[in-house]
PDB file of N, CA and C in Angstrom:
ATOM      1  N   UNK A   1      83.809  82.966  74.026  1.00  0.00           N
ATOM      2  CA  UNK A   1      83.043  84.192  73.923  1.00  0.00           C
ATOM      3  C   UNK A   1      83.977  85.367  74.224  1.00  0.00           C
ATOM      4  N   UNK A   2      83.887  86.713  73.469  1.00  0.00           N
ATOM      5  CA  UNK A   2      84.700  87.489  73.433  1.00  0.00           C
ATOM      6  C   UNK A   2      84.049  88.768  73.508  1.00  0.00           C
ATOM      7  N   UNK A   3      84.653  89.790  74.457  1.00  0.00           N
ATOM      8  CA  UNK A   3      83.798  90.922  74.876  1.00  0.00           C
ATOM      9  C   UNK A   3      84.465  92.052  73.977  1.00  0.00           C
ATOM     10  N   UNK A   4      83.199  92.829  73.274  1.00  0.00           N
ATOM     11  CA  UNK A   4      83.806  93.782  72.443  1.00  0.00           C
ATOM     12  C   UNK A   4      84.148  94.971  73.251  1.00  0.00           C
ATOM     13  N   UNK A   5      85.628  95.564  72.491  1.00  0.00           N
ATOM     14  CA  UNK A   5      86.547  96.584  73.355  1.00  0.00           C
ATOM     15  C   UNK A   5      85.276  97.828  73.551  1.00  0.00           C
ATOM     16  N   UNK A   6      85.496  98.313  74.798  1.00  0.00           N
ATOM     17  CA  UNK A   6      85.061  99.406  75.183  1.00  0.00           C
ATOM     18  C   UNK A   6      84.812 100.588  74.623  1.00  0.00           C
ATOM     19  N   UNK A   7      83.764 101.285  73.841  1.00  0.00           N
ATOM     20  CA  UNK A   7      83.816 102.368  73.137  1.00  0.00           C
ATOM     21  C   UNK A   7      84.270 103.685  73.706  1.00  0.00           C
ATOM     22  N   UNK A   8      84.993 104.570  73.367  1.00  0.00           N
ATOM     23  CA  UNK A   8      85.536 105.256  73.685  1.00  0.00           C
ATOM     24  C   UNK A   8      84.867 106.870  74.624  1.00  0.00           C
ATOM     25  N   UNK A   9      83.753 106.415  74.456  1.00  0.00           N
ATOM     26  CA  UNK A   9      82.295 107.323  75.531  1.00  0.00           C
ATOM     27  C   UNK A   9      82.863 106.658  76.642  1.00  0.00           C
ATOM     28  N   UNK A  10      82.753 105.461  76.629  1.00  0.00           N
ATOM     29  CA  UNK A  10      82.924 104.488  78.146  1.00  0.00           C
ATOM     30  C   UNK A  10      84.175 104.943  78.681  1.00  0.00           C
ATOM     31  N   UNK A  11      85.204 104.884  78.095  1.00  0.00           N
ATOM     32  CA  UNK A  11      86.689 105.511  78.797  1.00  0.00           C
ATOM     33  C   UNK A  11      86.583 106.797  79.500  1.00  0.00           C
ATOM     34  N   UNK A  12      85.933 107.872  78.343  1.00  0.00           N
ATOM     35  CA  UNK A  12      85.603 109.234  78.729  1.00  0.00           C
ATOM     36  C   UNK A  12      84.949 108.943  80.501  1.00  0.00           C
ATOM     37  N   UNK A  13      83.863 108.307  80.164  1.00  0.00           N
ATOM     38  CA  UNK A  13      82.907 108.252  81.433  1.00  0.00           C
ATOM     39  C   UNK A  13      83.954 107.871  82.476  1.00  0.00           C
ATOM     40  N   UNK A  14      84.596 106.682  82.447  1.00  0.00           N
ATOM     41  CA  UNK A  14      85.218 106.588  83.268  1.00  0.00           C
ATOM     42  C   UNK A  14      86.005 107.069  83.825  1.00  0.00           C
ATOM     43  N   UNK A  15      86.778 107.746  82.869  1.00  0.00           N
ATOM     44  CA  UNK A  15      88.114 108.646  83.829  1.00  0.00           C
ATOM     45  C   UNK A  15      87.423 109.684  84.445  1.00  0.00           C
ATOM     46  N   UNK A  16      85.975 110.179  84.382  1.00  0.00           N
ATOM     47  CA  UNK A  16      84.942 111.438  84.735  1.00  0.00           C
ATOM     48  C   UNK A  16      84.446 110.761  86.081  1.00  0.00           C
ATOM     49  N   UNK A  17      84.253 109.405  86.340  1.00  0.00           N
ATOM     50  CA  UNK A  17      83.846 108.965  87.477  1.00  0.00           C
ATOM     51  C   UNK A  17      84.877 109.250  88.655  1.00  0.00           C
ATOM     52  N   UNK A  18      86.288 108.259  87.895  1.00  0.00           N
ATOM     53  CA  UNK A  18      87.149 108.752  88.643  1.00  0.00           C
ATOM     54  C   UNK A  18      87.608 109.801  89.003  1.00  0.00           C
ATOM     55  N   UNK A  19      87.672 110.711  88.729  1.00  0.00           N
ATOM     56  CA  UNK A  19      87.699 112.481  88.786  1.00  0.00           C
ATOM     57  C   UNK A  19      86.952 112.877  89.888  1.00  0.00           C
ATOM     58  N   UNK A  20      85.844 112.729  89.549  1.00  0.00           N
ATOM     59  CA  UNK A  20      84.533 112.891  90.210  1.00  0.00           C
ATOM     60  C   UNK A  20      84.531 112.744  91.795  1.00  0.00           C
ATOM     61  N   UNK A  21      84.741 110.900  91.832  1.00  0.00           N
ATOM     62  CA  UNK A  21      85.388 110.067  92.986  1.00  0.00           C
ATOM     63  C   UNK A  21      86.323 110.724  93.914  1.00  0.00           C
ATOM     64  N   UNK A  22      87.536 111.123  93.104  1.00  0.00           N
ATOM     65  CA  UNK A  22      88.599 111.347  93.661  1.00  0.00           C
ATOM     66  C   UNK A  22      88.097 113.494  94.283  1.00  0.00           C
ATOM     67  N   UNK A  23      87.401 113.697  94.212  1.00  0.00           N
ATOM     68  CA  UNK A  23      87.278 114.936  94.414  1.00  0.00           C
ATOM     69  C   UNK A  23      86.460 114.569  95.404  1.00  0.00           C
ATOM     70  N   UNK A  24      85.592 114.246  95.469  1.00  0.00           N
ATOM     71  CA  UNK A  24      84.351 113.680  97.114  1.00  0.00           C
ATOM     72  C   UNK A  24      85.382 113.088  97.783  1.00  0.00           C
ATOM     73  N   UNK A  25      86.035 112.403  97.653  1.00  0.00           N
ATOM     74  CA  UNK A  25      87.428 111.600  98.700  1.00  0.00           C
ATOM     75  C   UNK A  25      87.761 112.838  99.424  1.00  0.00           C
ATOM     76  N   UNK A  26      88.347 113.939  98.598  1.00  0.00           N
ATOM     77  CA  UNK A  26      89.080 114.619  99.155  1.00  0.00           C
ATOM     78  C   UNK A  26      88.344 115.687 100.191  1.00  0.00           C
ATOM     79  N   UNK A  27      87.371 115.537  99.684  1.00  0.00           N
ATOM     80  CA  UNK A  27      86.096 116.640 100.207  1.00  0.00           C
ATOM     81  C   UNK A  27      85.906 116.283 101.680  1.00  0.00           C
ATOM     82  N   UNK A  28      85.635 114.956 101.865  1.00  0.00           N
ATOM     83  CA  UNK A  28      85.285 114.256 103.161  1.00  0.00           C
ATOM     84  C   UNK A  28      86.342 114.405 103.962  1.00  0.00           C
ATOM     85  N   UNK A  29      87.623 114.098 103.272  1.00  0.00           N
ATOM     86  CA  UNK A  29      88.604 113.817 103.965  1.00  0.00           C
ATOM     87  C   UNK A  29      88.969 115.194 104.728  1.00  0.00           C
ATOM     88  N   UNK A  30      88.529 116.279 103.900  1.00  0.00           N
ATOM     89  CA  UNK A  30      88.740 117.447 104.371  1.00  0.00           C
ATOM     90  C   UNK A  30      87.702 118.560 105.819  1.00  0.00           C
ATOM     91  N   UNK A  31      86.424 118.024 105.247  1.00  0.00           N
ATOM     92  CA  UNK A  31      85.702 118.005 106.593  1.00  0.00           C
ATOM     93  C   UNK A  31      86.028 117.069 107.794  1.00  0.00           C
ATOM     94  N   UNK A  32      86.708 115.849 107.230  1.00  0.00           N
ATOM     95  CA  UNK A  32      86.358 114.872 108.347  1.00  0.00           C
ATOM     96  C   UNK A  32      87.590 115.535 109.332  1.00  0.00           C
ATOM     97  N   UNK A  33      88.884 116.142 108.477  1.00  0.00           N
ATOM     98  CA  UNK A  33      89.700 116.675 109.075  1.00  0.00           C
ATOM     99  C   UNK A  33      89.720 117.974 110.142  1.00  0.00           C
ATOM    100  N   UNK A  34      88.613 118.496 109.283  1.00  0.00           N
ATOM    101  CA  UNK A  34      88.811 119.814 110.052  1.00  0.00           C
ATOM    102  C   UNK A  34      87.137 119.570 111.462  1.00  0.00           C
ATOM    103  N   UNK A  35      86.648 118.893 111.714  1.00  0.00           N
ATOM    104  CA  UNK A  35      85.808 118.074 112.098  1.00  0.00           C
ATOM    105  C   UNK A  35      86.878 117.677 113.501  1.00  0.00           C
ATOM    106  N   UNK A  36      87.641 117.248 113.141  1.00  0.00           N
ATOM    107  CA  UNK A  36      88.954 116.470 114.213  1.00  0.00           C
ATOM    108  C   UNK A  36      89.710 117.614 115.161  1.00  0.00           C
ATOM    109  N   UNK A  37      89.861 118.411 114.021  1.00  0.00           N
ATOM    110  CA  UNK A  37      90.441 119.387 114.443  1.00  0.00           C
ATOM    111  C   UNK A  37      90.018 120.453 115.399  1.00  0.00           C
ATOM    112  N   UNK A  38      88.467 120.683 115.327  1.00  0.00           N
ATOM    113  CA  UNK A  38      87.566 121.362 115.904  1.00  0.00           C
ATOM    114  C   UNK A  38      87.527 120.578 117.313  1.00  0.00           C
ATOM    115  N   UNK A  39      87.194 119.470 117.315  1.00  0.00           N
ATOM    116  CA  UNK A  39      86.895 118.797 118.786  1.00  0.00           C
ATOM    117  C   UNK A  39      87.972 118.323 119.524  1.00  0.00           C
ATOM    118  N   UNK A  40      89.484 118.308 118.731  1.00  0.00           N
ATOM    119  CA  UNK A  40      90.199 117.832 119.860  1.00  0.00           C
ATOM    120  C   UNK A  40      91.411 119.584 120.222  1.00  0.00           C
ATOM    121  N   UNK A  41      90.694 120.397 119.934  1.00  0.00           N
ATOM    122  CA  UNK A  41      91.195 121.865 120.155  1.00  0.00           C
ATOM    123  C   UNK A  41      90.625 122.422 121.698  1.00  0.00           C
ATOM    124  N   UNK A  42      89.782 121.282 122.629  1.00  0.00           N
ATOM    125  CA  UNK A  42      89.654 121.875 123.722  1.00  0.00           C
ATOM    126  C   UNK A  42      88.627 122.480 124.244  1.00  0.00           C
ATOM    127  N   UNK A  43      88.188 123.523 123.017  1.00  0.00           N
ATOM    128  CA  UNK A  43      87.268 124.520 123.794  1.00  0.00           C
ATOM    129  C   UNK A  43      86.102 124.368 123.734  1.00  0.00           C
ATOM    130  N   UNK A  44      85.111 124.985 124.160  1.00  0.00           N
ATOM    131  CA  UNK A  44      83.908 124.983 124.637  1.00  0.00           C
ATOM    132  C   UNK A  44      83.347 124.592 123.293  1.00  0.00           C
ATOM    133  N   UNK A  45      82.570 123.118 123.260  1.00  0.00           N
ATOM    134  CA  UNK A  45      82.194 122.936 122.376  1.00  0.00           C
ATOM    135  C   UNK A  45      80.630 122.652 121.846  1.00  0.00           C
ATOM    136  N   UNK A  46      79.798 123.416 122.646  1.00  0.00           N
ATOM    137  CA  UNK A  46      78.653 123.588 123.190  1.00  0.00           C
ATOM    138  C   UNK A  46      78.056 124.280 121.748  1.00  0.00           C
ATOM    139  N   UNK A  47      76.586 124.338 121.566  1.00  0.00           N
ATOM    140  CA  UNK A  47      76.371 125.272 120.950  1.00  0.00           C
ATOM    141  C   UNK A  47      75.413 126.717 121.279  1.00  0.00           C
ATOM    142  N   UNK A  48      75.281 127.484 120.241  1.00  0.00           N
ATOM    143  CA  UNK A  48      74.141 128.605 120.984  1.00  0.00           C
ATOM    144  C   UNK A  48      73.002 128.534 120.857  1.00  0.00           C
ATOM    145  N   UNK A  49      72.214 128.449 122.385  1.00  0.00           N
ATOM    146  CA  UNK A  49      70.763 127.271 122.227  1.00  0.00           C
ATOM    147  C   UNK A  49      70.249 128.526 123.391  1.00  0.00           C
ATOM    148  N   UNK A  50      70.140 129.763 123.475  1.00  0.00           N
ATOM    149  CA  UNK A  50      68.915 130.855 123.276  1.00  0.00           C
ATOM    150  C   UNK A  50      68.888 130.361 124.733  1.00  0.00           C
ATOM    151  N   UNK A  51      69.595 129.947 125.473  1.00  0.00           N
ATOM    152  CA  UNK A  51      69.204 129.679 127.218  1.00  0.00           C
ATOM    153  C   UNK A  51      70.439 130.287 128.142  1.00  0.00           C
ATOM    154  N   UNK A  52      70.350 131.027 129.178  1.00  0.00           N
ATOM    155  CA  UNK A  52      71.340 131.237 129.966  1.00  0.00           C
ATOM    156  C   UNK A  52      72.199 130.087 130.600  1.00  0.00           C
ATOM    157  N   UNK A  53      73.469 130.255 130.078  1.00  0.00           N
ATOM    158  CA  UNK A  53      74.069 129.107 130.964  1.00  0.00           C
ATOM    159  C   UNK A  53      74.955 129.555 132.683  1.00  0.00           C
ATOM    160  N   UNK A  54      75.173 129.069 133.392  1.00  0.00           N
ATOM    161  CA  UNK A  54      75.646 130.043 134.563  1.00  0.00           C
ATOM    162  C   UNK A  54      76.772 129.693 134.069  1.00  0.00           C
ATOM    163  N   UNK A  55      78.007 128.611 133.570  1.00  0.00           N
ATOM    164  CA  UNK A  55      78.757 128.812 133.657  1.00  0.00           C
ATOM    165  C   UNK A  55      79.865 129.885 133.040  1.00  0.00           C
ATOM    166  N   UNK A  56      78.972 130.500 131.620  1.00  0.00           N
ATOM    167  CA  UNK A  56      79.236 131.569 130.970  1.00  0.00           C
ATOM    168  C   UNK A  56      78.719 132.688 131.417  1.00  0.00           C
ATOM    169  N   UNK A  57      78.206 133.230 132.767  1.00  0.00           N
ATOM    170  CA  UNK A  57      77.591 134.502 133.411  1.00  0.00           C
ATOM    171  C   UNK A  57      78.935 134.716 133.829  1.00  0.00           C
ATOM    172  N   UNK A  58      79.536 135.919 133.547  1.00  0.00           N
ATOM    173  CA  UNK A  58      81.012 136.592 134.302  1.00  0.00           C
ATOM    174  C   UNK A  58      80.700 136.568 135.616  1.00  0.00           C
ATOM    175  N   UNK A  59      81.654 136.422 136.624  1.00  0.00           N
ATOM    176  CA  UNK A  59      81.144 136.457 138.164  1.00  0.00           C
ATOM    177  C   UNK A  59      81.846 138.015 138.399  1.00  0.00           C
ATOM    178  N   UNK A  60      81.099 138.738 139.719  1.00  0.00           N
ATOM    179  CA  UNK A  60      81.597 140.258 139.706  1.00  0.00           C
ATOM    180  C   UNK A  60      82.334 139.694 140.862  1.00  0.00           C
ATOM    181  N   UNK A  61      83.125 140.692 140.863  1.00  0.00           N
ATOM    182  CA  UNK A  61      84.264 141.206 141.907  1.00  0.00           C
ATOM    183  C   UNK A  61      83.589 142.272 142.395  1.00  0.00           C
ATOM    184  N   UNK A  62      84.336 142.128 143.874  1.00  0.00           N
ATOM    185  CA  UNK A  62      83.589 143.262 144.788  1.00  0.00           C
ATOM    186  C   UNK A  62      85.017 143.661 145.958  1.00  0.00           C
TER     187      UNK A  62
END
């Protein structure tokens, strides 16, 4: 049994998947990066949630 060659829509499609593919790869890879980058930078990584926190109240000098 012999499989007839691939019509040439199907190639199209495919190299469009791969395209496609290869652009979400890079996409993720690029949040996942800057994602990394954000949390191992240290700083306060809290968000703004409408409540006083004390440790962000400036303390006065006197």
């Amino acid at each position: 049994m012999s499989f007839r060659p691939d019509h040439e829509l199907h190639r199209r499609r495919m190299g469009r998947n791969l395209g496609i593919g290869l652009v979400l790869v890079v996409f993720v890879g690029l949040v996942f990066g800057l994602t990394i980058a954000k949390i191992s930078g240290g700083g306060q990584i809290s968000g703004f949630d409408h409540s006083v926190r004390p440790e962000l109240v400036p303390e006065e000098t006197q």
